[in-house]
C-alpha atoms as a PDB file:
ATOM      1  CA  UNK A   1       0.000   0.000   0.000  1.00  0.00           C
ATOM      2  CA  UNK A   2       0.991   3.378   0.022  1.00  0.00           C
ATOM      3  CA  UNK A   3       2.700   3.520   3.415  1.00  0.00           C
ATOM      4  CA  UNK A   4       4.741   0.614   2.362  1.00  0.00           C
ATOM      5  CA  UNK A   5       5.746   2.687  -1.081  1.00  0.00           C
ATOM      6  CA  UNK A   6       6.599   5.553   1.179  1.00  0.00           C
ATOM      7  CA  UNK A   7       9.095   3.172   3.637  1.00  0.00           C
ATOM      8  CA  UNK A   8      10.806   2.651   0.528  1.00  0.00           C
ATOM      9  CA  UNK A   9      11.188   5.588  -0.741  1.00  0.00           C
ATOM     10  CA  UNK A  10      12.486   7.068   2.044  1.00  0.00           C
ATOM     11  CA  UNK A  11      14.668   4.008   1.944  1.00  0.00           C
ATOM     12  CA  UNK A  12      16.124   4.521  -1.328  1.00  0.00           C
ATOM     13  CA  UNK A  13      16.358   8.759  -0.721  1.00  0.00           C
ATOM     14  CA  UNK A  14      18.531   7.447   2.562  1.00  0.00           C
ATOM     15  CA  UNK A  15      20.647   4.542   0.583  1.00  0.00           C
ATOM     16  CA  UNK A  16      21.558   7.294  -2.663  1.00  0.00           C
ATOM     17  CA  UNK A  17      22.492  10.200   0.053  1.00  0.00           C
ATOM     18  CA  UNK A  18      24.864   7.069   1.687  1.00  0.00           C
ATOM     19  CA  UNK A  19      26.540   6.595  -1.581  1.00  0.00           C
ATOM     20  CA  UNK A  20      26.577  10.399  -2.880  1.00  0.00           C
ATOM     21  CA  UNK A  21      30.771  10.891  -2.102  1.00  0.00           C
ATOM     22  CA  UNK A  22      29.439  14.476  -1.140  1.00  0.00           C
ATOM     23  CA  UNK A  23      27.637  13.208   2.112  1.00  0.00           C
ATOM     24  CA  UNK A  24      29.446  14.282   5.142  1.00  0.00           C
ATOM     25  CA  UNK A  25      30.952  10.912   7.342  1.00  0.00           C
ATOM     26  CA  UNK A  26      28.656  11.766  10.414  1.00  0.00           C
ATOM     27  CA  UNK A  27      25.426  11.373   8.108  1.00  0.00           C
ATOM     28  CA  UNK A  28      26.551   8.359   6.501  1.00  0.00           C
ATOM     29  CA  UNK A  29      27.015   6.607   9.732  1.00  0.00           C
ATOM     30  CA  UNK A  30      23.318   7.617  11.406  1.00  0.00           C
ATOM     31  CA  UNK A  31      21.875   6.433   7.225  1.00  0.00           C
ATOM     32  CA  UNK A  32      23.871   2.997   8.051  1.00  0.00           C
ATOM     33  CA  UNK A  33      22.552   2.236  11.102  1.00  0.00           C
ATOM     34  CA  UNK A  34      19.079   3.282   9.924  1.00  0.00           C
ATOM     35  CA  UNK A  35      19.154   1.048   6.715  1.00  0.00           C
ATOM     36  CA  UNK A  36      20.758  -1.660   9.331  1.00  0.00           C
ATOM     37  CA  UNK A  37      18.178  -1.461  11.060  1.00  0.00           C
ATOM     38  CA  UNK A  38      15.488  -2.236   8.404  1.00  0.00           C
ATOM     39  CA  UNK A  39      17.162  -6.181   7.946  1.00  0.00           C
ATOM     40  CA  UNK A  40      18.653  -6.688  11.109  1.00  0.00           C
ATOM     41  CA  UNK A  41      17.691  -9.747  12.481  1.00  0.00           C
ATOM     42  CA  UNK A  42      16.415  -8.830  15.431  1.00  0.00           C
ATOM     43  CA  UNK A  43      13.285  -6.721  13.830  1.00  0.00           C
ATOM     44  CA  UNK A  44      12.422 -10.119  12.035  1.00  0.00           C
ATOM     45  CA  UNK A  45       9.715 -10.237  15.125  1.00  0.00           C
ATOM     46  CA  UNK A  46       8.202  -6.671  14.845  1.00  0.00           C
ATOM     47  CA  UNK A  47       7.872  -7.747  10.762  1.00  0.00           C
ATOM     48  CA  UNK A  48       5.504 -10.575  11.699  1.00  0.00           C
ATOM     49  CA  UNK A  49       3.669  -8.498  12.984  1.00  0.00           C
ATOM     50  CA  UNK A  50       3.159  -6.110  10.040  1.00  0.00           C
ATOM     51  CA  UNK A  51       1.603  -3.040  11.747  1.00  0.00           C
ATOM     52  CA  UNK A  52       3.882  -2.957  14.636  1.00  0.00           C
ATOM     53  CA  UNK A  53       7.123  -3.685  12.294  1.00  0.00           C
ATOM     54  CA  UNK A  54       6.120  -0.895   9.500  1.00  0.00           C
ATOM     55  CA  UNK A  55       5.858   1.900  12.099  1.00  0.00           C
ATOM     56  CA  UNK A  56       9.137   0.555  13.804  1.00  0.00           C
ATOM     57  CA  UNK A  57      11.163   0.126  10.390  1.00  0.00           C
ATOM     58  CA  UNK A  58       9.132   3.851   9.382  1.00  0.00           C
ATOM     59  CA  UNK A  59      10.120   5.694  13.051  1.00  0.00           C
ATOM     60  CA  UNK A  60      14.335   4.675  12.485  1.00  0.00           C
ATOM     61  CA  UNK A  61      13.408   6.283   8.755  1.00  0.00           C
ATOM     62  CA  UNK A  62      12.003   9.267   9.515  1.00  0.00           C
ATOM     63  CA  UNK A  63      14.335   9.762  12.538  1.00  0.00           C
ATOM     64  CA  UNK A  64      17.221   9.362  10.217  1.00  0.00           C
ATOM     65  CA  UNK A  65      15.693  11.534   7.311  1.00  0.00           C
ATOM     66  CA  UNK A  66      15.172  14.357   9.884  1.00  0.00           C
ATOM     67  CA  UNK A  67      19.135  14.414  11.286  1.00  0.00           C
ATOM     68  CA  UNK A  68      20.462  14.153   7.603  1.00  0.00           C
ATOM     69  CA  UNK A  69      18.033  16.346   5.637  1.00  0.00           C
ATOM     70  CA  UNK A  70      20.520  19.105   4.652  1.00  0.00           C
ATOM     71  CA  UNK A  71      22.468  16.325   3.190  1.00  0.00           C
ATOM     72  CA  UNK A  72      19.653  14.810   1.140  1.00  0.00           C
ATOM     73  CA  UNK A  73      19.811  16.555  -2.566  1.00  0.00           C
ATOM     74  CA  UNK A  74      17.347  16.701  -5.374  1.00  0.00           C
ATOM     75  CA  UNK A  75      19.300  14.467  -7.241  1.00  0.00           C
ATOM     76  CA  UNK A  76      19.366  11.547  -4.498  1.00  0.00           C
ATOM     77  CA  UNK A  77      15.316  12.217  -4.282  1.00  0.00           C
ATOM     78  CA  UNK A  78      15.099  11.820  -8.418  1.00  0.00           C
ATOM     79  CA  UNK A  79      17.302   8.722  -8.336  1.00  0.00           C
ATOM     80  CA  UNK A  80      14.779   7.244  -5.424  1.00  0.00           C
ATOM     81  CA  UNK A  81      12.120   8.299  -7.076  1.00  0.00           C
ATOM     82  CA  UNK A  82      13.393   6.040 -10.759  1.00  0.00           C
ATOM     83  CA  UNK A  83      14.220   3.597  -8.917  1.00  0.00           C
ATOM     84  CA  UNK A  84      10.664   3.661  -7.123  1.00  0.00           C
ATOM     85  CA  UNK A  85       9.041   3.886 -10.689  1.00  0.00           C
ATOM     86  CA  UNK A  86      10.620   0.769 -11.604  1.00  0.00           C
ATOM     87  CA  UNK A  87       9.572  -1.197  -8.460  1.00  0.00           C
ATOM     88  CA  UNK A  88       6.023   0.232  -8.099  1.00  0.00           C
ATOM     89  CA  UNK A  89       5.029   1.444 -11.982  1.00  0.00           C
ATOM     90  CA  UNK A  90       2.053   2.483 -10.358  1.00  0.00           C
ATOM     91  CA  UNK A  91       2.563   4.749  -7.175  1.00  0.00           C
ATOM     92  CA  UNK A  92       1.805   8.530  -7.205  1.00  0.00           C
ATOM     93  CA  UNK A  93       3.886  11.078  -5.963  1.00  0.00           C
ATOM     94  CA  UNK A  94       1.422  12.081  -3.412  1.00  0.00           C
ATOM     95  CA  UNK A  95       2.381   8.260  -2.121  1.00  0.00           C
ATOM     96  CA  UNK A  96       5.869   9.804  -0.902  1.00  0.00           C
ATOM     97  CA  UNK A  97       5.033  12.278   1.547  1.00  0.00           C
ATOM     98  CA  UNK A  98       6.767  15.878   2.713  1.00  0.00           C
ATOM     99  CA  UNK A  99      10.265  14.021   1.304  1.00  0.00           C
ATOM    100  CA  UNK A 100       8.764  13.824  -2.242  1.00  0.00           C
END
């Protein structure tokens, strides 16, 4: 649904501002442990519980987004936003919320 297309999103935005070389050390470590976070292991429970494990894997997002913004460029949000459009041909950009 559309708050899954949105915890990818922000996903991706994160993942291209971790690999932009312009992205200052201190924001690529908080973006690591946030993307970590997503597959460790130990949030395997909270994702069986799909409710519970979207607004857990969504609150290290949005936590994350909000210390790096300065660092997140138009051109990390366009090559999210592709890569969305190939995974989800169908989402709208009022899907992606205030990050769109």
């Amino acid at each position: 649904g559309k708050a899954g297309v949105r915890v990818v999103y922000y996903a991706l935005v994160l993942y291209y501002t971790l690999v932009d070389p312009a992205t200052p050390q201190r924001y690529k470590a908080v973006i690591m442990g946030a993307l970590g976070y997503l597959i460790l292991p130990a949030d395997i429970l909270a994702d069986f519980l799909p409710v519970v494990g979207l607004v857990d894997d969504w609150g290290a997002l949005l936590a994350a987004v909000a210390y790096v913004m300065t660092a997140i460029t138009p051109e990390n949000k366009e090559k999210a936003r592709a890569k969305l459009q190939a995974w989800f041909p169908n989402y709208q950009n009022s899907d992606l919320g205030d990050l769109a």
